[in-house]
Protein backbone atom coordinates (compact mmCIF):
# COMPACT_ATOMS: atom_id res chain seq x y z
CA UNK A 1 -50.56 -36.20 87.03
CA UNK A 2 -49.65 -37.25 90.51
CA UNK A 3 -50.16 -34.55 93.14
CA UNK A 4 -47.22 -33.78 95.38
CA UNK A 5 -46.53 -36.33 98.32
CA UNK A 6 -47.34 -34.66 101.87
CA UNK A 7 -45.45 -35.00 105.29
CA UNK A 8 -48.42 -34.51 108.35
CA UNK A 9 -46.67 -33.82 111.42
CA UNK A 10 -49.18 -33.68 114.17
CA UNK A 11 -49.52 -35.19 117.51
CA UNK A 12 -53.20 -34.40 118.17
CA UNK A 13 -55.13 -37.58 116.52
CA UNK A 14 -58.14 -35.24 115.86
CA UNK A 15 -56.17 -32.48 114.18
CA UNK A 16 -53.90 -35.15 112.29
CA UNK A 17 -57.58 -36.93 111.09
CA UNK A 18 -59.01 -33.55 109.81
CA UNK A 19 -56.05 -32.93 107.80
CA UNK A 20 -55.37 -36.29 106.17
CA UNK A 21 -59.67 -36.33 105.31
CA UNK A 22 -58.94 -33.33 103.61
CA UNK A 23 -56.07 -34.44 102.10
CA UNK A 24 -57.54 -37.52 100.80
CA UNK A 25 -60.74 -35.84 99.63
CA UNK A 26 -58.87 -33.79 97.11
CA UNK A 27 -56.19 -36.74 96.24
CA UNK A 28 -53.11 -36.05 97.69
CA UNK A 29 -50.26 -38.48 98.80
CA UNK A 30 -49.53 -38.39 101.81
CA UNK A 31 -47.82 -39.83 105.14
CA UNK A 32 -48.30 -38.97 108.46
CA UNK A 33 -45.98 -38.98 112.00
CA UNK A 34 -46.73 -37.93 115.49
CA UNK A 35 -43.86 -36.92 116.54
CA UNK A 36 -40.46 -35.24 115.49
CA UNK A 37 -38.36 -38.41 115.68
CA UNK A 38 -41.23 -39.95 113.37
CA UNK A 39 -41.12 -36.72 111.26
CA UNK A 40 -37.19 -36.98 110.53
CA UNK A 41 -37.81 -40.67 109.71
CA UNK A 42 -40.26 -40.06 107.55
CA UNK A 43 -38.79 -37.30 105.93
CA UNK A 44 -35.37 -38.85 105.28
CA UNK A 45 -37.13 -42.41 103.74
CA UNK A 46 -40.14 -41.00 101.52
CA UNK A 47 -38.78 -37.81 100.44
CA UNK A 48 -41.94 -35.59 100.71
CA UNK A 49 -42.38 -32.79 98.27
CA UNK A 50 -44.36 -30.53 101.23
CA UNK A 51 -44.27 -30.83 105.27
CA UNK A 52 -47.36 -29.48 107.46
CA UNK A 53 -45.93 -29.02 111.02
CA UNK A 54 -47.15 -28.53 113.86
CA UNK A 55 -44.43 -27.10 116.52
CA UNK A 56 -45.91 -28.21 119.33
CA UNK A 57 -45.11 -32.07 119.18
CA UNK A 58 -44.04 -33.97 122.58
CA UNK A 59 -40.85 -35.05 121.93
CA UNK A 60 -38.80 -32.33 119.97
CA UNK A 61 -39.39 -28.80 119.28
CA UNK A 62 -40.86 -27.77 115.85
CA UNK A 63 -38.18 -26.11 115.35
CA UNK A 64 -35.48 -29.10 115.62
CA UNK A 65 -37.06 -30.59 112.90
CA UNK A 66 -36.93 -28.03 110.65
CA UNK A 67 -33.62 -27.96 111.63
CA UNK A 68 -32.36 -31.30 111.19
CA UNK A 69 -34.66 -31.45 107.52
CA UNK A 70 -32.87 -28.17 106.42
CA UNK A 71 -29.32 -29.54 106.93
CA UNK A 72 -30.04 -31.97 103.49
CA UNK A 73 -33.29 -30.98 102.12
CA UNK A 74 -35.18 -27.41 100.90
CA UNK A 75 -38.62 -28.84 101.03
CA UNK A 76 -41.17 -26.41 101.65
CA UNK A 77 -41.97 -26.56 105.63
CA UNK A 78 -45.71 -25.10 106.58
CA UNK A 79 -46.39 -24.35 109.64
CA UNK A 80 -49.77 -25.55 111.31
CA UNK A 81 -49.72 -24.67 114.71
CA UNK A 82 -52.05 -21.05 115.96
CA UNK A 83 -51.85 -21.21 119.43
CA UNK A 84 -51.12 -18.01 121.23
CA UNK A 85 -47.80 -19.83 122.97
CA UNK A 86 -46.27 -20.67 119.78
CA UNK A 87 -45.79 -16.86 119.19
CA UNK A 88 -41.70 -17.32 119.91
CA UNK A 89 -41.32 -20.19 118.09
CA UNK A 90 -42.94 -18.80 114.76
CA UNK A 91 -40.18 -15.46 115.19
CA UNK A 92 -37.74 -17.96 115.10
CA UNK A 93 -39.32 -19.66 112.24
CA UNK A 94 -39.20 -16.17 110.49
CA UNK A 95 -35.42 -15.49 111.51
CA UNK A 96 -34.52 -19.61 110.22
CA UNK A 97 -36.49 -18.30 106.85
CA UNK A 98 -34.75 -15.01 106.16
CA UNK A 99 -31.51 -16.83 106.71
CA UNK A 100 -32.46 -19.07 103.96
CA UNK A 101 -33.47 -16.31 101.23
CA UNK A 102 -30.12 -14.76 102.48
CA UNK A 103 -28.52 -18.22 101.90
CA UNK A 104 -29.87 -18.30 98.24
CA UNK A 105 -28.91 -14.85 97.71
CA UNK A 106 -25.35 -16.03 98.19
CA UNK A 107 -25.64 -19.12 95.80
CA UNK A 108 -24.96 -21.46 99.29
CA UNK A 109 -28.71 -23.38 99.57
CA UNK A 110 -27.91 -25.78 96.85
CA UNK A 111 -24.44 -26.77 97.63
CA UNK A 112 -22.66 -27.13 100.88
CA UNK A 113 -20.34 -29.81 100.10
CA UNK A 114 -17.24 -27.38 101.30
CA UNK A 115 -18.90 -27.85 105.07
CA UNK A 116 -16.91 -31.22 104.49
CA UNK A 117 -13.60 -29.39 105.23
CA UNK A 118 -14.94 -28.72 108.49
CA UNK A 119 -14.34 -32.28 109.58
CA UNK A 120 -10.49 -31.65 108.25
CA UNK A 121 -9.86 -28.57 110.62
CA UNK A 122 -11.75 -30.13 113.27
CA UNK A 123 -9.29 -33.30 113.17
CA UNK A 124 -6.14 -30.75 113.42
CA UNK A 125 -7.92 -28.96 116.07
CA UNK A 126 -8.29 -31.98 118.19
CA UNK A 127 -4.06 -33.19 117.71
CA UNK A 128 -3.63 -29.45 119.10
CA UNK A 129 -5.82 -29.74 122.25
CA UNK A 130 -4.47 -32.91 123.02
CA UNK A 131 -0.96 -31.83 123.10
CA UNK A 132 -1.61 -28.14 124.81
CA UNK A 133 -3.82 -30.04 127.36
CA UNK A 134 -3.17 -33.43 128.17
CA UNK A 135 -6.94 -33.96 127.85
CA UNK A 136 -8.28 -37.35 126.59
CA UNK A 137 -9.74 -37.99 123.22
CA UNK A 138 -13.30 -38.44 124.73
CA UNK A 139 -12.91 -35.57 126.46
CA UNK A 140 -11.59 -33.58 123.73
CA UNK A 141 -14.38 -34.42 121.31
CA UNK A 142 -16.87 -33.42 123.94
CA UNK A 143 -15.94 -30.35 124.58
CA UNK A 144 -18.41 -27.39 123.68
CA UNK A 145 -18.31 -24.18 123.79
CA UNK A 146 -19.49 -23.43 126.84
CA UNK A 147 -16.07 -24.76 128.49
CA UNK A 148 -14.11 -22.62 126.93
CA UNK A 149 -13.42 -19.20 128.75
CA UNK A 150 -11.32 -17.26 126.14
CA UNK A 151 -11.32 -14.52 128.86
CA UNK A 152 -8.91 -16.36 131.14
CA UNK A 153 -7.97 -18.64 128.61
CA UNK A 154 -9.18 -21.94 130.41
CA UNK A 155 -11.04 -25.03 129.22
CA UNK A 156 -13.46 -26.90 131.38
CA UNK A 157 -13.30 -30.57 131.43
CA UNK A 158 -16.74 -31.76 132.52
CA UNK A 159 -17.98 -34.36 130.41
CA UNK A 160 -16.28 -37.00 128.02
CA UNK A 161 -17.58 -38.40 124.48
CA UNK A 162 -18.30 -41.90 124.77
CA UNK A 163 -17.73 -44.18 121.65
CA UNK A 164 -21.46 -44.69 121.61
CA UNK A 165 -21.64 -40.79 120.80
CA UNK A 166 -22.82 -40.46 124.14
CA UNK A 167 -22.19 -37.81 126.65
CA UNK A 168 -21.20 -39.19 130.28
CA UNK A 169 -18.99 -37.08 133.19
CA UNK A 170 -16.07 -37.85 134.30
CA UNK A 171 -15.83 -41.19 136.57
CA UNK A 172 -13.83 -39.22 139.44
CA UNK A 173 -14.27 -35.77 141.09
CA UNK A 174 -10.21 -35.46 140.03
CA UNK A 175 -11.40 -36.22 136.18
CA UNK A 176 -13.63 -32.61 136.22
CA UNK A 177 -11.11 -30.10 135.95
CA UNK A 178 -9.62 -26.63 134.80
CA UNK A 179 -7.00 -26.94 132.56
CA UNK A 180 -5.00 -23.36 131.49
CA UNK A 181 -4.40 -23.36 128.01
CA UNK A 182 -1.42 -21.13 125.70
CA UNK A 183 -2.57 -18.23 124.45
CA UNK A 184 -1.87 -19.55 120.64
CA UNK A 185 -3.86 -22.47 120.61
CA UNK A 186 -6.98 -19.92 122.55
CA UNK A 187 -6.53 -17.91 119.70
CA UNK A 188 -6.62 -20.97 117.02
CA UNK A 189 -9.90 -21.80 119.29
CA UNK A 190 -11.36 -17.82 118.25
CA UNK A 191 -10.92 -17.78 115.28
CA UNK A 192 -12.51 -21.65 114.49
CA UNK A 193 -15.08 -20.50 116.40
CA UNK A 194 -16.39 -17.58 114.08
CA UNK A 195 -15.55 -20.40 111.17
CA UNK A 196 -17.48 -22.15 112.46
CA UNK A 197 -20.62 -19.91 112.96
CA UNK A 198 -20.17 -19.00 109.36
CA UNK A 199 -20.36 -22.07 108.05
CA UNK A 200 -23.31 -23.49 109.91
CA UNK A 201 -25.32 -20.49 109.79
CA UNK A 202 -25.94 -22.19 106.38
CA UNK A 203 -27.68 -25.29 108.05
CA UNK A 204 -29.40 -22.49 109.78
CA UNK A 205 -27.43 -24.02 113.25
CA UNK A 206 -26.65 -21.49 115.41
CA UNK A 207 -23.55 -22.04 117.42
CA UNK A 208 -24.02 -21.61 121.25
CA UNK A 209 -22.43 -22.77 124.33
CA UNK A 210 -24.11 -26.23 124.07
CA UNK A 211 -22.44 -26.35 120.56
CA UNK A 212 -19.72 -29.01 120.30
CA UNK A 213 -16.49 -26.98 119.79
CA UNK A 214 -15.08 -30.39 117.30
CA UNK A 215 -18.08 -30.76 114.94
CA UNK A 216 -19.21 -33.06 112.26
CA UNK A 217 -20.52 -31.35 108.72
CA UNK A 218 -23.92 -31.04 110.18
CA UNK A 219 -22.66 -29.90 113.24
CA UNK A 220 -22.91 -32.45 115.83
CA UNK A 221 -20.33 -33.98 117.93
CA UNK A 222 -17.43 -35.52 115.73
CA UNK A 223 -17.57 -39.25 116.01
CA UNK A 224 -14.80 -40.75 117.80
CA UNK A 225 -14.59 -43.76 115.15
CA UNK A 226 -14.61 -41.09 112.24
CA UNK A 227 -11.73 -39.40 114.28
CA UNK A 228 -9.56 -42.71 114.64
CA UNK A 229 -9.61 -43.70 110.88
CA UNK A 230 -8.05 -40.09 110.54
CA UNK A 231 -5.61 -40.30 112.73
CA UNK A 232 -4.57 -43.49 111.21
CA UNK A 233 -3.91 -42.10 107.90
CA UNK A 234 -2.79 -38.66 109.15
CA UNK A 235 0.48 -40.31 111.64
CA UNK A 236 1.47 -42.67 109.14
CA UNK A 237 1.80 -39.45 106.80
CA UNK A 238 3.35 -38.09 109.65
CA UNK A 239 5.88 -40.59 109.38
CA UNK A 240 4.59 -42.22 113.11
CA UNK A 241 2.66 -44.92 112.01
CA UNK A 242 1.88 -46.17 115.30
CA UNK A 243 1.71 -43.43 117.25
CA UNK A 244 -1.80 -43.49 119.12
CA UNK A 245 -3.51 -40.36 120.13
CA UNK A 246 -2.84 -40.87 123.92
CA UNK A 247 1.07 -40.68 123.61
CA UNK A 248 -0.09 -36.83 123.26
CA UNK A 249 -1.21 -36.85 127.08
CA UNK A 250 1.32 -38.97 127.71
CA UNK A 251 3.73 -36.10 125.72
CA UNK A 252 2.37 -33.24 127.55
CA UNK A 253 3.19 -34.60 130.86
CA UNK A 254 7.22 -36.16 130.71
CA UNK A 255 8.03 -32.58 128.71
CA UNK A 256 6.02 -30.12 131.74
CA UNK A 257 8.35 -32.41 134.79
CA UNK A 258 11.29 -32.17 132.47
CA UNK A 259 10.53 -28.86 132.28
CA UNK A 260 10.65 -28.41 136.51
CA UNK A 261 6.57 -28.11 136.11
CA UNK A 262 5.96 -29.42 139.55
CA UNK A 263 4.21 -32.70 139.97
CA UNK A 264 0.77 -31.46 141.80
CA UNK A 265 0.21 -29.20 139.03
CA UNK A 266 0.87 -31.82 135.99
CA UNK A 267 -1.28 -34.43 138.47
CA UNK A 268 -4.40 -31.24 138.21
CA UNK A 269 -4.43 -31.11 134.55
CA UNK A 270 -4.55 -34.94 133.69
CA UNK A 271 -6.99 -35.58 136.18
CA UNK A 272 -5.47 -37.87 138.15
CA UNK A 273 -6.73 -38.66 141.56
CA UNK A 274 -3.11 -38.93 143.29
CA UNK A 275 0.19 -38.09 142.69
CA UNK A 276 1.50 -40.85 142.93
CA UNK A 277 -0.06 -42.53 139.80
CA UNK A 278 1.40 -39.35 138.06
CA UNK A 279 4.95 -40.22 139.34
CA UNK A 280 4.19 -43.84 138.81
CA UNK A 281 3.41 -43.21 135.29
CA UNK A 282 6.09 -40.07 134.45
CA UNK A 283 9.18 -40.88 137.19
CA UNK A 284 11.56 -41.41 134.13
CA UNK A 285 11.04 -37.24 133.14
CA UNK A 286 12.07 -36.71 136.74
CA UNK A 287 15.92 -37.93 137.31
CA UNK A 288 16.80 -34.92 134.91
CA UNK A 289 15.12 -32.38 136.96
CA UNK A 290 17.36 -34.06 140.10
CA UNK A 291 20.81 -34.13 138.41
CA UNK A 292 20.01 -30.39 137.46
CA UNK A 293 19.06 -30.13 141.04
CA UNK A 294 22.33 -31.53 142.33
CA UNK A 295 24.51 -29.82 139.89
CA UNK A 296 23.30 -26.65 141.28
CA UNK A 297 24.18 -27.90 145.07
CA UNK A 298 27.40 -28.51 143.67
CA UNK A 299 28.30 -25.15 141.95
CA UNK A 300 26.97 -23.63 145.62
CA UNK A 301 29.29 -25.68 147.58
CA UNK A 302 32.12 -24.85 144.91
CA UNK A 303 31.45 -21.06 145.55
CA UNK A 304 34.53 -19.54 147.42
CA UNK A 305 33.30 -18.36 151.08
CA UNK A 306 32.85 -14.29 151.07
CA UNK A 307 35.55 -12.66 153.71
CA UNK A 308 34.36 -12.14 156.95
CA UNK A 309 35.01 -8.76 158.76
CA UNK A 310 37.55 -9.77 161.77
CA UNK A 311 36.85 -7.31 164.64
CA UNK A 312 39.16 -6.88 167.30
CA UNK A 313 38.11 -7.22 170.95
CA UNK A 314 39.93 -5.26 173.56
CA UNK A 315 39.66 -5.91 177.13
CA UNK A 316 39.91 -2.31 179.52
């Protein structure tokens, strides 16, 4: 009977030695990484039936990888590490397992396939912000929590989501903005948010102000390629089959100058540096605004002069 295979994940070679010795001595299987990005490699290609940790590994806190591990696997996770500064990371350890006996309690541990329709209301999410903002896709999808102020109802536009899935700030000063947002789509924001929570708490993710605000099923940033083969399907079943997701900004901005919004303030929330490219780009919303302009000159000139009070000089 083969013993169970064995995940070592240590980054001191005299600790790691002492443990695989032992190991071997009494016949288990067993692999071995340094570090967590070795761990979650190893873990995800040999499938090990137990993982010693140690949560002090240079690249990654212990804690990531149980983290990442938990999100598709239960394997039992030991922890190796006794030093005295570990103490915070082991209550955390102790809060990740109680939320996993309270997970099983609930019948959730074994099957999270529903954390699939996250993806789905993250999609619809992102179609919303890009018509109540004007924002970019990029910048959309790389929006996190922290950027949202649901006290003033604002979102913060300070970095963008590359197609590379990686984070970079804006390329102007103009491009890192405030942008006010309608109190509907805030409230849409609220109430994904505590969706959200829910439904990760059963990764064991907590959601913070790093967290992205569009997430994937595991809860990382929603991939912008994954995003554009939805959009695909969903404006074609929207009967606009080639709408692209920028005509949104490019929505948001001819309906605000139609609407009289003036042009500094619709220059502000795209982010653009001057506002002239914003007239350069939207001048065909603006000859409405000027015949309602000069229709209103009209009916003012039209108005019938008020009578004047005639008063009658006298000379002594």
């Amino acid at each position: 009977m083969n013993k169970p295979l064995i995940l070592v994940v240590e980054d001191d070679p005299s600790v790691r030695n002492l443990i695989t010795t032992t190991l071997k001595t009494n016949d288990y299987r067993y692999v071995v990484a340094p570090n967590g990005s070795a761990a979650i490699m190893e873990a995800t290609s040999h499938n090990p039936e137990i993982i010693l940790l140690d949560l002090g590994l240079p690249d990654m806190d212990g804690i990531q990888v149980i983290q990442t591990v938990r999100s598709w696997s239960n394997v039992p996770i030991i922890v190796i590490s006794a030093r005295s500064e570990d103490n915070d990371k082991i209550k955390a350890l102790d809060a990740l397992a109680a939320k996993e006996r309270r997970q099983a309690a609930w019948g959730v541990a074994e099957d999270r396939g529903y954390l699939l329709g996250m993806r789905e209301v993250c999609h619809v999410l992102a179609v919303r912000l890009g018509i109540a903002t004007g924002m970019r896709l990029g910048e959309v999808l790389g929006l996190t929590w922290g950027a949202v102020d649901f006290g003033h109802g604002l979102v913060s536009v300070v970095r963008t989501l590359k197609a590379d899935g990686t984070l970079k700030e804006p390329k102007t000063e103009a491009g890192r903005r405030v942008v006010a947002v309608d109190a509907v789509t805030m409230a849409h924001l609220k109430a994904w948010k505590a969706l959200q929570a829910e439904a990760l708490d059963t990764l064991c993710i907590d959601v913070g102000e790093a967290s992205p605000v569009l997430c994937s099923a595991t809860g990382g940033f929603l991939g912008t390629a994954n995003f554009e083969r939805w959009w695909r399907s969903f404006r074609t079943g929207a009967g606009f089959p080639d709408l692209r997701y920028h005509e949104l900004r490019h929505t948001q901005a001819t309906q605000l100058l139609a609407q009289g919004v003036d042009v500094k303030t619709v220059q502000a929330r795209l982010g653009h540096s001057d506002a002239s490219l914003t007239l350069n780009w939207y001048a065909h919303a603006v000859p409405e605004n000027d015949r309602a302009a000069a229709d209103r000159l009209g009916e003012l000139f039209r108005e019938e002069p008020k009578p004047c009070r005639i008063v009658e000089l006298k000379s002594a």
